[in-house]
N, C-alpha and C. Protein backbone atom coordinates (compact mmCIF):
# COMPACT_ATOMS: atom_id res chain seq x y z
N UNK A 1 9.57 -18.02 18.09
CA UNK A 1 10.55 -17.89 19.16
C UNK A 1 11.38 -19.16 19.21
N UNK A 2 12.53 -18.91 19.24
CA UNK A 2 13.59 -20.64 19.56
C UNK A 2 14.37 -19.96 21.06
N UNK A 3 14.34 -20.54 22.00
CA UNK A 3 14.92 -20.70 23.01
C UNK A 3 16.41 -21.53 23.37
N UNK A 4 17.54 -20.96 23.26
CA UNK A 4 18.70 -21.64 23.55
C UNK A 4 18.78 -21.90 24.82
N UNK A 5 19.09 -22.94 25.27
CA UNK A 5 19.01 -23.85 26.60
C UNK A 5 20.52 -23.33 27.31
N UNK A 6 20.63 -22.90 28.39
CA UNK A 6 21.53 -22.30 28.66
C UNK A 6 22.36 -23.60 29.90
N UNK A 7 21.45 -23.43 31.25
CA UNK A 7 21.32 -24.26 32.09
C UNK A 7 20.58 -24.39 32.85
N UNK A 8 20.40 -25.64 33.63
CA UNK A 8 19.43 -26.67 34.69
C UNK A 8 19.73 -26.79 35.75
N UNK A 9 19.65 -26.12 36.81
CA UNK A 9 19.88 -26.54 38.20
C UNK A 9 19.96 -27.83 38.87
N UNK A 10 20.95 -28.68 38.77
CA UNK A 10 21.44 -29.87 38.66
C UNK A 10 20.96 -30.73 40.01
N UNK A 11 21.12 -29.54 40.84
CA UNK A 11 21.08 -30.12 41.99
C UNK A 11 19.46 -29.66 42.73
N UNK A 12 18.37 -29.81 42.06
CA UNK A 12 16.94 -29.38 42.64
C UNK A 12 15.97 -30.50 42.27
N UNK A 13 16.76 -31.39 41.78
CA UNK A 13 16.22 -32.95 42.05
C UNK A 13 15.38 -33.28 40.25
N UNK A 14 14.72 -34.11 40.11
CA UNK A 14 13.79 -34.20 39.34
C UNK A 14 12.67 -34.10 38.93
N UNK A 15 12.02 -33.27 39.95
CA UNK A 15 10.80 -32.65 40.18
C UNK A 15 10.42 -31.19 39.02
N UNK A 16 11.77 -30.90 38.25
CA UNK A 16 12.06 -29.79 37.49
C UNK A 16 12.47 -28.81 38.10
N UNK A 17 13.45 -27.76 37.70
CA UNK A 17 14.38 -27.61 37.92
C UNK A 17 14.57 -25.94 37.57
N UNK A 18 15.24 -24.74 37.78
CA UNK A 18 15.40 -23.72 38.21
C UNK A 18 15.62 -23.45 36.78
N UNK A 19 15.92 -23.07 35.59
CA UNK A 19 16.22 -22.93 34.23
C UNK A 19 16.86 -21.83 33.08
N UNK A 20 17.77 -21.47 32.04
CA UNK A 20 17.94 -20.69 32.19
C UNK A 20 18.33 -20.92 30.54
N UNK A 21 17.40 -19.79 30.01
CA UNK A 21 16.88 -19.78 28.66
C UNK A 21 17.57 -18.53 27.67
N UNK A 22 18.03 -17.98 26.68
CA UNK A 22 18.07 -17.03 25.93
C UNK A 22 17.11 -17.41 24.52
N UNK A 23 16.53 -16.30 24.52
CA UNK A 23 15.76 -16.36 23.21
C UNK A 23 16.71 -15.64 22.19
N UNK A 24 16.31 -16.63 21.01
CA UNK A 24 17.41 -16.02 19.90
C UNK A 24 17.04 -15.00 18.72
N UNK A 25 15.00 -15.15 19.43
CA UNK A 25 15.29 -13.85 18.25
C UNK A 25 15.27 -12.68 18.91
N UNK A 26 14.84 -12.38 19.99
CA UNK A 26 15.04 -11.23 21.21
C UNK A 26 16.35 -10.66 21.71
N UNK A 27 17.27 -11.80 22.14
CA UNK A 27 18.27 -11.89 22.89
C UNK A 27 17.84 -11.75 24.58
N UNK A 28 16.45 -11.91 24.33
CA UNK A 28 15.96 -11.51 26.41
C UNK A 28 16.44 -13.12 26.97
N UNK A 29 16.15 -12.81 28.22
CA UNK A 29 16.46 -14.04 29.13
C UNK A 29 15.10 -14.87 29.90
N UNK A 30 15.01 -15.64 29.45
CA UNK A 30 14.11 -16.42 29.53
C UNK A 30 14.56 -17.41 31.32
N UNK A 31 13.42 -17.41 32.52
CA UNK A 31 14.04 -17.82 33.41
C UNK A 31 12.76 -18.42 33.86
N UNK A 32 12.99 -19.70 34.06
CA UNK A 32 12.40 -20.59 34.89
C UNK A 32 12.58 -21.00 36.37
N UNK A 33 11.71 -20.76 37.54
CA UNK A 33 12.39 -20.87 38.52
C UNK A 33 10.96 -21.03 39.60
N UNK A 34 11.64 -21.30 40.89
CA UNK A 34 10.83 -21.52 42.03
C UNK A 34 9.63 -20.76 42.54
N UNK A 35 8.45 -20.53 42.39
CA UNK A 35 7.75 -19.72 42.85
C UNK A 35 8.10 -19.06 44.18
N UNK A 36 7.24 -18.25 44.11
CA UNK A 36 8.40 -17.03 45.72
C UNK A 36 6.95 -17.17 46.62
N UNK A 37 7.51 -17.15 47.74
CA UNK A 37 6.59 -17.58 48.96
C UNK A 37 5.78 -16.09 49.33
N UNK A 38 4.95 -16.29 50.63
CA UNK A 38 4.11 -14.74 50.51
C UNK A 38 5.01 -14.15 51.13
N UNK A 39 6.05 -14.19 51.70
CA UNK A 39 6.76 -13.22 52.75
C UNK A 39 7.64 -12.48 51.45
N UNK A 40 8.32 -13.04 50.48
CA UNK A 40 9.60 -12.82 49.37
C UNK A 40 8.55 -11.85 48.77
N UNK A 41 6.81 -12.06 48.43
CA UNK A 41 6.00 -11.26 47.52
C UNK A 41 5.43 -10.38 48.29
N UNK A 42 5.63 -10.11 49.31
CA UNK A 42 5.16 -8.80 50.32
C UNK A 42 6.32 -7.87 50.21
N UNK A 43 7.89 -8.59 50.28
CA UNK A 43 9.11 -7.57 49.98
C UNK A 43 8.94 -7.04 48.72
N UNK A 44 8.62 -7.81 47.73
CA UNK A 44 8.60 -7.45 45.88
C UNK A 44 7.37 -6.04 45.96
N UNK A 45 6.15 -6.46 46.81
CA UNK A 45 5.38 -5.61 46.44
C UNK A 45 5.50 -4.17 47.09
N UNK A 46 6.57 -4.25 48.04
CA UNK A 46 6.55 -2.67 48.95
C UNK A 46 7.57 -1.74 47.88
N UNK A 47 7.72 -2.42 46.70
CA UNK A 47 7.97 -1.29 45.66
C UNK A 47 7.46 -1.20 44.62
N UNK A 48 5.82 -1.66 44.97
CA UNK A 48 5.74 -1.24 43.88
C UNK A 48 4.30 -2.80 43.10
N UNK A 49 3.70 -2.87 42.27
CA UNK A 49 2.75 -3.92 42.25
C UNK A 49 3.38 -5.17 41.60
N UNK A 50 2.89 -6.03 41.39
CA UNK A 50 3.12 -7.00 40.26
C UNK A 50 1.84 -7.08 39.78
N UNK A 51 2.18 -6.35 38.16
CA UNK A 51 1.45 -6.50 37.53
C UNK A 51 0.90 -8.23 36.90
N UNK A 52 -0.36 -7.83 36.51
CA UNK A 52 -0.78 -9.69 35.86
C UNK A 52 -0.36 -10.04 35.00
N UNK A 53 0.39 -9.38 34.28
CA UNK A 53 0.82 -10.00 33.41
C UNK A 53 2.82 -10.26 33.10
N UNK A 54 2.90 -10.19 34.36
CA UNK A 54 4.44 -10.45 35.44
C UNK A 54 4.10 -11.22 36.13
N UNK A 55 5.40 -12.13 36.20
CA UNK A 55 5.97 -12.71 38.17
C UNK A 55 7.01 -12.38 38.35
N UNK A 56 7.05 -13.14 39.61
CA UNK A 56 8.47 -12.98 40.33
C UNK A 56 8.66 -14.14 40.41
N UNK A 57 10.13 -14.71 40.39
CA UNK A 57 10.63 -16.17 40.06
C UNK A 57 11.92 -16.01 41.21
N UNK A 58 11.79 -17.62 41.91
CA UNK A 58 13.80 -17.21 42.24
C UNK A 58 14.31 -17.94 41.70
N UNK A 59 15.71 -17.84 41.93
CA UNK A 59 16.47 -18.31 40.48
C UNK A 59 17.88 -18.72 42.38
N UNK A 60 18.37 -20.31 42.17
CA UNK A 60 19.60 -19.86 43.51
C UNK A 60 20.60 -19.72 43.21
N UNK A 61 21.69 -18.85 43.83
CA UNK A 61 22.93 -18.52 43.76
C UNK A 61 23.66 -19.45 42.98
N UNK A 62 23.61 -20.88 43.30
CA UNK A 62 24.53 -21.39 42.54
C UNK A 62 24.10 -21.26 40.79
N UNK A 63 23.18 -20.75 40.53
CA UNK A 63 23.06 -20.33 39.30
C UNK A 63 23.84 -19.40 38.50
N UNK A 64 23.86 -18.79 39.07
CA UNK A 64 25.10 -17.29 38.98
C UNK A 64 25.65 -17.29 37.46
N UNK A 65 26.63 -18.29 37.00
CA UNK A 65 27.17 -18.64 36.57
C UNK A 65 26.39 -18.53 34.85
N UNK A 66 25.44 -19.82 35.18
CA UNK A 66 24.57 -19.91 34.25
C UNK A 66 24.07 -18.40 33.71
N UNK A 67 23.43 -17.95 34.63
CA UNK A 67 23.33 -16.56 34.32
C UNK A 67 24.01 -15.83 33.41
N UNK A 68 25.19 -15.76 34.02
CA UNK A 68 26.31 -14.73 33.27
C UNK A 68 26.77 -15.53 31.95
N UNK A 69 26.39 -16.79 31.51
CA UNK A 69 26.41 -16.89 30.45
C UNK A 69 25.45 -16.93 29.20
N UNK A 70 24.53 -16.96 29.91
CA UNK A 70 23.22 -15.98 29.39
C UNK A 70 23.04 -14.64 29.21
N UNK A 71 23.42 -14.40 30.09
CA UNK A 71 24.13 -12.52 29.57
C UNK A 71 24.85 -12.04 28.76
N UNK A 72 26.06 -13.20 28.72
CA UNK A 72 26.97 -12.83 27.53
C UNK A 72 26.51 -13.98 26.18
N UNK A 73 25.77 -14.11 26.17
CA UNK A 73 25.34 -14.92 24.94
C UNK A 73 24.17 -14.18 24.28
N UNK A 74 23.47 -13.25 25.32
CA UNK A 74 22.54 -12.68 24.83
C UNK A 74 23.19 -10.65 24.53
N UNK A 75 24.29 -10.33 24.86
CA UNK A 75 24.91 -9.54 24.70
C UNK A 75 25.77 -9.57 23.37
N UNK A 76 25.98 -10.85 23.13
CA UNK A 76 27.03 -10.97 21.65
C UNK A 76 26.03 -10.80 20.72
N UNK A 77 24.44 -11.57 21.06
CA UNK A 77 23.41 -11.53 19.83
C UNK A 77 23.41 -10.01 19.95
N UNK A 78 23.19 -9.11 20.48
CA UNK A 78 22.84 -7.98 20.35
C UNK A 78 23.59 -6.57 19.89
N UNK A 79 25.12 -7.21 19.99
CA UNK A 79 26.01 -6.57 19.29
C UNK A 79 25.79 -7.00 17.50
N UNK A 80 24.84 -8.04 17.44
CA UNK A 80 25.44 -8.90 16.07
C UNK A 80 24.88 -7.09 14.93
């Protein structure tokens, strides 16, 4: 697996940081992010379980961006 580094949530200090990955031989999206509190994993679970071998991650808005260029970077690999 090689992971292209997309972006770092700049502003979540140095403690590490919200993250945002494409894998290049997949084209999936690889996301590093804040663990979700019990109230966010009581909403996740009223549809449904999280399985063990899943999480749930948050990722914040000002990410957005990052995102969508992870989408389209992992959308061009997949046209290739």
């Amino acid at each position: 697996m090689a992971l292209r580094f997309i972006a770092k949530d700049d502003k979540s200090g140095v403690n590490g940081s919200p993250t945002v990955f494409v894998d290049e031989e997949t084209s999936d999206l690889v996301f590093q992010g804040w663990k979700i509190d019990e109230a966010t994993e009581a909403e996740c679970l009223a549809f449904g379980p999280i399985p063990d071998h899943e999480t749930v991650v948050r990722i914040p808005a000002r990410m957005v961006r990052a995102i969508r260029e992870a989408c389209d970077d992992a959308e061009r690999r997949e046209l290739r």
